[in-house]
Protein backbone atom coordinates (compact mmCIF):
# COMPACT_ATOMS: atom_id res chain seq x y z
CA UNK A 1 54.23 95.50 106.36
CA UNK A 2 56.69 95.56 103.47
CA UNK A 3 59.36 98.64 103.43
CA UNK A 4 57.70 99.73 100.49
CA UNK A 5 54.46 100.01 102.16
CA UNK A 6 56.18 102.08 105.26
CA UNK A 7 58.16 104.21 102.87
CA UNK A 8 55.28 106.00 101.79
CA UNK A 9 53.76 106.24 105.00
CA UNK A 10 53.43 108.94 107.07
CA UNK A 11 55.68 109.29 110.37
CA UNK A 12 52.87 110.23 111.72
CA UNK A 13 50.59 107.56 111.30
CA UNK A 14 52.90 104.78 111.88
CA UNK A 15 53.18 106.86 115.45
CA UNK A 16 49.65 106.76 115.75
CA UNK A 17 49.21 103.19 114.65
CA UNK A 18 51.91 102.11 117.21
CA UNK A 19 53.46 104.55 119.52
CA UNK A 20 56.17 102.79 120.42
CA UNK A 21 57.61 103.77 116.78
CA UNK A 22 57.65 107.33 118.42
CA UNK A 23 61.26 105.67 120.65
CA UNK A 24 62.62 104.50 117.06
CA UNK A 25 61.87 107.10 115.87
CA UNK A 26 63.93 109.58 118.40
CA UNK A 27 66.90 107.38 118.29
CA UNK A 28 67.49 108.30 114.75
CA UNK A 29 66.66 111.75 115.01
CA UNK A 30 63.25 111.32 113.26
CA UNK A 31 60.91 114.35 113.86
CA UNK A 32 57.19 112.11 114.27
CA UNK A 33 55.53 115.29 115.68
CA UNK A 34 56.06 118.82 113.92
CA UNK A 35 57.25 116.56 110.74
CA UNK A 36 54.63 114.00 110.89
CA UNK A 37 53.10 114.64 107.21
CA UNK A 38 56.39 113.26 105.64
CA UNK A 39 56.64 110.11 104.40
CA UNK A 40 58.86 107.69 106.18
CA UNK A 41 61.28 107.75 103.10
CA UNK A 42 61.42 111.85 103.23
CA UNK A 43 62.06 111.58 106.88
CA UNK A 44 64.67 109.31 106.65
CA UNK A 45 66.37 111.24 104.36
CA UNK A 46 66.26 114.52 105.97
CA UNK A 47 67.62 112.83 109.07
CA UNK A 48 70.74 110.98 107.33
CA UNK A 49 69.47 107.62 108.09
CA UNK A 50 69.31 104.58 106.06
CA UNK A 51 65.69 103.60 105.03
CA UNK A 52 66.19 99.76 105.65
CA UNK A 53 67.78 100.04 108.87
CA UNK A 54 65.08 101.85 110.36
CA UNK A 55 62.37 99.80 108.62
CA UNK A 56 64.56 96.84 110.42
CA UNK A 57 64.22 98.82 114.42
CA UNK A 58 60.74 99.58 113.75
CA UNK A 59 59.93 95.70 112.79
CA UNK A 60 62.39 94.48 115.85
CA UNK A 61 60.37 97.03 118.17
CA UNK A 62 57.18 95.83 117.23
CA UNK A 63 58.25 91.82 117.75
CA UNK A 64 59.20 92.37 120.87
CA UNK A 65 55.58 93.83 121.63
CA UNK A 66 54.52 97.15 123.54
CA UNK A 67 52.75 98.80 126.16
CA UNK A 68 52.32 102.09 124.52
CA UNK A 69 49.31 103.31 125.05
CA UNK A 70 46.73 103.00 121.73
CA UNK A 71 45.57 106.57 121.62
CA UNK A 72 44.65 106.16 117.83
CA UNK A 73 41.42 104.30 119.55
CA UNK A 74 40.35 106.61 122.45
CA UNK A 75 37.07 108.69 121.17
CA UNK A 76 37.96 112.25 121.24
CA UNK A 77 36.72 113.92 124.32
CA UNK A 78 39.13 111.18 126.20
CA UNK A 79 41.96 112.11 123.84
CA UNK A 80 41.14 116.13 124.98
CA UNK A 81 40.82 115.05 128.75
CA UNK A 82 44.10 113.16 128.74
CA UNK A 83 45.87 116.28 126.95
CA UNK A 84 44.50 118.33 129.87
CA UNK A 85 45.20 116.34 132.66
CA UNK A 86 48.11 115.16 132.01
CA UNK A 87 50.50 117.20 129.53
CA UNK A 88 48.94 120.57 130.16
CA UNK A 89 49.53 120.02 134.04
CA UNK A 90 52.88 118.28 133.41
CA UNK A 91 53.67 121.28 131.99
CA UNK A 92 52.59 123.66 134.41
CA UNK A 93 54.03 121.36 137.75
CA UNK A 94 57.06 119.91 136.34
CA UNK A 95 58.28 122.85 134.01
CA UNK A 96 58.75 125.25 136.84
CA UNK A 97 60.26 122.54 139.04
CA UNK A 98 62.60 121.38 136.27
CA UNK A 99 63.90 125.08 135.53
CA UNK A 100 64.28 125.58 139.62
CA UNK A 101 66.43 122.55 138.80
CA UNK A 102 68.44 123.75 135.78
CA UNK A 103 69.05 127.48 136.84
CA UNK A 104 70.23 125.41 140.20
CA UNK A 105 72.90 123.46 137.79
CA UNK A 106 73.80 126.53 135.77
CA UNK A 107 75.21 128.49 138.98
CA UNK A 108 77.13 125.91 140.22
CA UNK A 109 78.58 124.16 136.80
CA UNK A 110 78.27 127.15 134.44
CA UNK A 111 81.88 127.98 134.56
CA UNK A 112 82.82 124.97 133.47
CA UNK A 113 79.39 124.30 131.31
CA UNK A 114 78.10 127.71 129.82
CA UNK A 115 75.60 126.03 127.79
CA UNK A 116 73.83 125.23 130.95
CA UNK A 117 73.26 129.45 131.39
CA UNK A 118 71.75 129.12 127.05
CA UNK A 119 69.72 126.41 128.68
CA UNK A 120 68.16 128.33 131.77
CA UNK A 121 67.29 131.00 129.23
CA UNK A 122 65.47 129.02 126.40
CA UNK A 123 63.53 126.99 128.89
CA UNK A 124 62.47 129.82 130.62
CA UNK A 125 61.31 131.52 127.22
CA UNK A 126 59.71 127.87 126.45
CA UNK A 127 57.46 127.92 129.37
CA UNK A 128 56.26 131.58 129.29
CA UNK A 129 55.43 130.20 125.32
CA UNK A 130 53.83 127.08 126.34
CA UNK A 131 51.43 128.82 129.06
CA UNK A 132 50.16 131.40 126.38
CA UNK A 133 49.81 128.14 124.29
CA UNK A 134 47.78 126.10 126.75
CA UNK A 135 45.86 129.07 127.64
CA UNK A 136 44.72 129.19 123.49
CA UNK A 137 44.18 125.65 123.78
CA UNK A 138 41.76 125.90 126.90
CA UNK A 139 39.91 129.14 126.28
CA UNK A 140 39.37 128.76 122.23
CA UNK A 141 39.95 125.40 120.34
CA UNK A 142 39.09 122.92 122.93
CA UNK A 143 35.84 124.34 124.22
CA UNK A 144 34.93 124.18 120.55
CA UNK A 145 35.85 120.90 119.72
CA UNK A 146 34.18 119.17 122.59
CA UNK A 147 31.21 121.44 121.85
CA UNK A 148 31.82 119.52 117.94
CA UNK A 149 32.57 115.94 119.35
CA UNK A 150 28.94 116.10 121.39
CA UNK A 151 26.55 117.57 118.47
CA UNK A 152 28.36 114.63 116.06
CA UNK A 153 27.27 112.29 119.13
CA UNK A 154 23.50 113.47 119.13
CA UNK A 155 23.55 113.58 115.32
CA UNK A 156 22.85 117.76 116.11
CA UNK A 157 24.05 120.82 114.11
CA UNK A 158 25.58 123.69 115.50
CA UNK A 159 26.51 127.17 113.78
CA UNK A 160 30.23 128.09 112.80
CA UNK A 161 32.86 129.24 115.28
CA UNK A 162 33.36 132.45 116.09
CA UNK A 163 36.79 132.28 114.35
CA UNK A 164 35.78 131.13 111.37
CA UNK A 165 36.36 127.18 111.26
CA UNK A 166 38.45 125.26 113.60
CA UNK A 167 41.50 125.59 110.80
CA UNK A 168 42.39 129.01 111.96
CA UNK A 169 43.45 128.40 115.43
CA UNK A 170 44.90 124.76 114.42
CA UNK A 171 47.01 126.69 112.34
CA UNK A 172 47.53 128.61 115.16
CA UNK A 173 48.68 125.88 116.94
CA UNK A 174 50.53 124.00 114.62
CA UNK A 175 52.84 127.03 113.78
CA UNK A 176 53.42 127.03 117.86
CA UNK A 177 54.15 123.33 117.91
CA UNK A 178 56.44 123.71 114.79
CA UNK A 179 58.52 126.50 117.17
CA UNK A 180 59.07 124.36 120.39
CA UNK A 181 59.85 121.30 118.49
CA UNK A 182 62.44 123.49 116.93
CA UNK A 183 63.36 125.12 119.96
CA UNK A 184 63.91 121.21 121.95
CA UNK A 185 65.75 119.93 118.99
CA UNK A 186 68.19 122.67 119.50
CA UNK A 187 68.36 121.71 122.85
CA UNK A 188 69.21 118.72 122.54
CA UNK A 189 71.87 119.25 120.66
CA UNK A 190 72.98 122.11 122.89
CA UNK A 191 73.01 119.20 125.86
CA UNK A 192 74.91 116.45 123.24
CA UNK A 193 71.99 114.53 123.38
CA UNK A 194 71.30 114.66 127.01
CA UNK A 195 75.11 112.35 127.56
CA UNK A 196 76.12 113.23 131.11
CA UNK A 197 79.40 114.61 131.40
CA UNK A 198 82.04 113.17 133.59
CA UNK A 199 81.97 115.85 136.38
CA UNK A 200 78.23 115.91 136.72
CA UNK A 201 77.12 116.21 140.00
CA UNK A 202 73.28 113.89 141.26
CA UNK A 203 71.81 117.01 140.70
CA UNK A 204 73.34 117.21 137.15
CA UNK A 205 72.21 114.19 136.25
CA UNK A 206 68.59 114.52 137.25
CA UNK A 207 68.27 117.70 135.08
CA UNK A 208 69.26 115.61 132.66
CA UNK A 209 67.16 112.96 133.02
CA UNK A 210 63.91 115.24 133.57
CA UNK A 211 64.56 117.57 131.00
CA UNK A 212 64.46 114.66 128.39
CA UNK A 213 61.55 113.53 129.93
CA UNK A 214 60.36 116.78 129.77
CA UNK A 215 61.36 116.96 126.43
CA UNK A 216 59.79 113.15 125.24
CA UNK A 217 56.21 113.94 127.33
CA UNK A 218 55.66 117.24 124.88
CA UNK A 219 56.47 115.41 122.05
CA UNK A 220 54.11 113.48 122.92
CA UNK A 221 51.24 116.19 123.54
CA UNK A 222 52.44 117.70 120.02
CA UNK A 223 52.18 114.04 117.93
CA UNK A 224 48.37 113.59 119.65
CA UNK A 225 47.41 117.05 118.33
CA UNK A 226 48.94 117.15 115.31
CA UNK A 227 48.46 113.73 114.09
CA UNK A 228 45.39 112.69 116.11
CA UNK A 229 43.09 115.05 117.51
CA UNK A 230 43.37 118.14 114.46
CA UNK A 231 42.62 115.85 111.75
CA UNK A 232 39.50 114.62 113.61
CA UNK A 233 38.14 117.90 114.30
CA UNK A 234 38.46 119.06 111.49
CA UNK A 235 36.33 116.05 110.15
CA UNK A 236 33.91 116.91 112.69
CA UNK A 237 33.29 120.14 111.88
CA UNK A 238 32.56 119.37 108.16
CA UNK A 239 30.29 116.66 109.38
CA UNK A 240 27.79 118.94 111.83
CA UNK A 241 28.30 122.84 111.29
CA UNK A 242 25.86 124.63 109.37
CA UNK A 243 26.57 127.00 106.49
């Protein structure tokens, strides 16, 4: 594809056509996820970056081929399952392991560091966020959607949800998603970009390391949503709800 083509793309869906954009993309500071609707050209632009040099990484990255995983091409109730099983208990397992880790960090380098105490206290915020967020996600929209994704299967109808249409909680959801992809970009920057700094100690450096994993696995979870599974349900619910 031509730059010309790309440039009007979508972050988003070149993500979802190939996620192994999604690493270009975070080297140049390229929000795929919250800011997936822009075109590649906006994006670009926002972020500082030359057009033609990304257009260049992307087409490199793709040469080389990829293992990332296709989810564009999983049917929907797999898309849901892996969101479940994997990101929502990531979440729940790692997150309070990983701020164990960083509060840990903070007491013993936060003389020297004191952006490692602003740390302890936005990931612990982010975590009491991300559980009431799950919880929506498990108790409302996804019941719903598999409830959707099964009548469009049988060719059946089924009646409205009780909130409306699916739009109101994906709004929901999408104004939450917009706040922790804020919320990590800022921490980033508050860690220099995850760089290790020359007194780090082991346990320093696996903060590090798992809080940009942390970081890179939610992004993930927010790009599937967003780009992927919203879109569709919203499709499905025009295609088999009743007036």
């Amino acid at each position: 594809m031509n730059t010309s083509d790309l440039a009007l793309m979508s972050v988003g869906d070149i993500v979802k056509g190939d996620y192994v954009a999604a690493r270009v993309f975070k080297h140049f500071g390229i929000d795929f996820c919250c800011g997936g609707t822009a075109t590649l050209a906006d994006a670009c632009r926002h972020a500082g970056v030359e057009l033609d040099v990304v257009v260049e990484a992307l087409t490199k990255r793709c040469e080389q081929g990829t293992e990332a995983i296709p989810f564009d091409t999983w049917p929907t109730d797999l898309l849901i399952d892996y969101v479940l099983k994997v990101h929502h208990r990531n979440i729940r397992t790692h997150g309070p392991e990983l701020l164990s880790l960083i509060e840990k960090v903070a007491q013993h380098h936060g003389d020297n560091h004191p952006e490692l105490r602003d740390l302890a206290k936005l990931f612990a915020q982010s975590l009491d966020d991300l559980e009431n967020h799950l919880q929506k996600e498990e108790q409302v929209l996804f019941p719903y959607a598999y409830d959707l994704y099964y009548a469009a299967e049988r060719g059946e109808q089924m009646g409205a949800m009780h909130c409306g249409t699916v739009a109101n909680p994906i709004r929901v959801m999408h104004r939450e998603h917009g706040d922790e992809g804020t919320r990590y970009k800022f921490i980033r920057n508050l860690m220099n970009g995850f760089a290790v700094p020359e007194d780090a100690c082991e346990s320093y450096r696996l903060m590090l390391h798992d809080l940009e994993e942390f970081m890179d696995g939610l992004f993930e979870h927010i790009h599937i949503e967003n780009n992927i599974l919203f879109p569709r349900f919203v499709a499905l619910e025009l295609s088999c709800v009743t007036e």
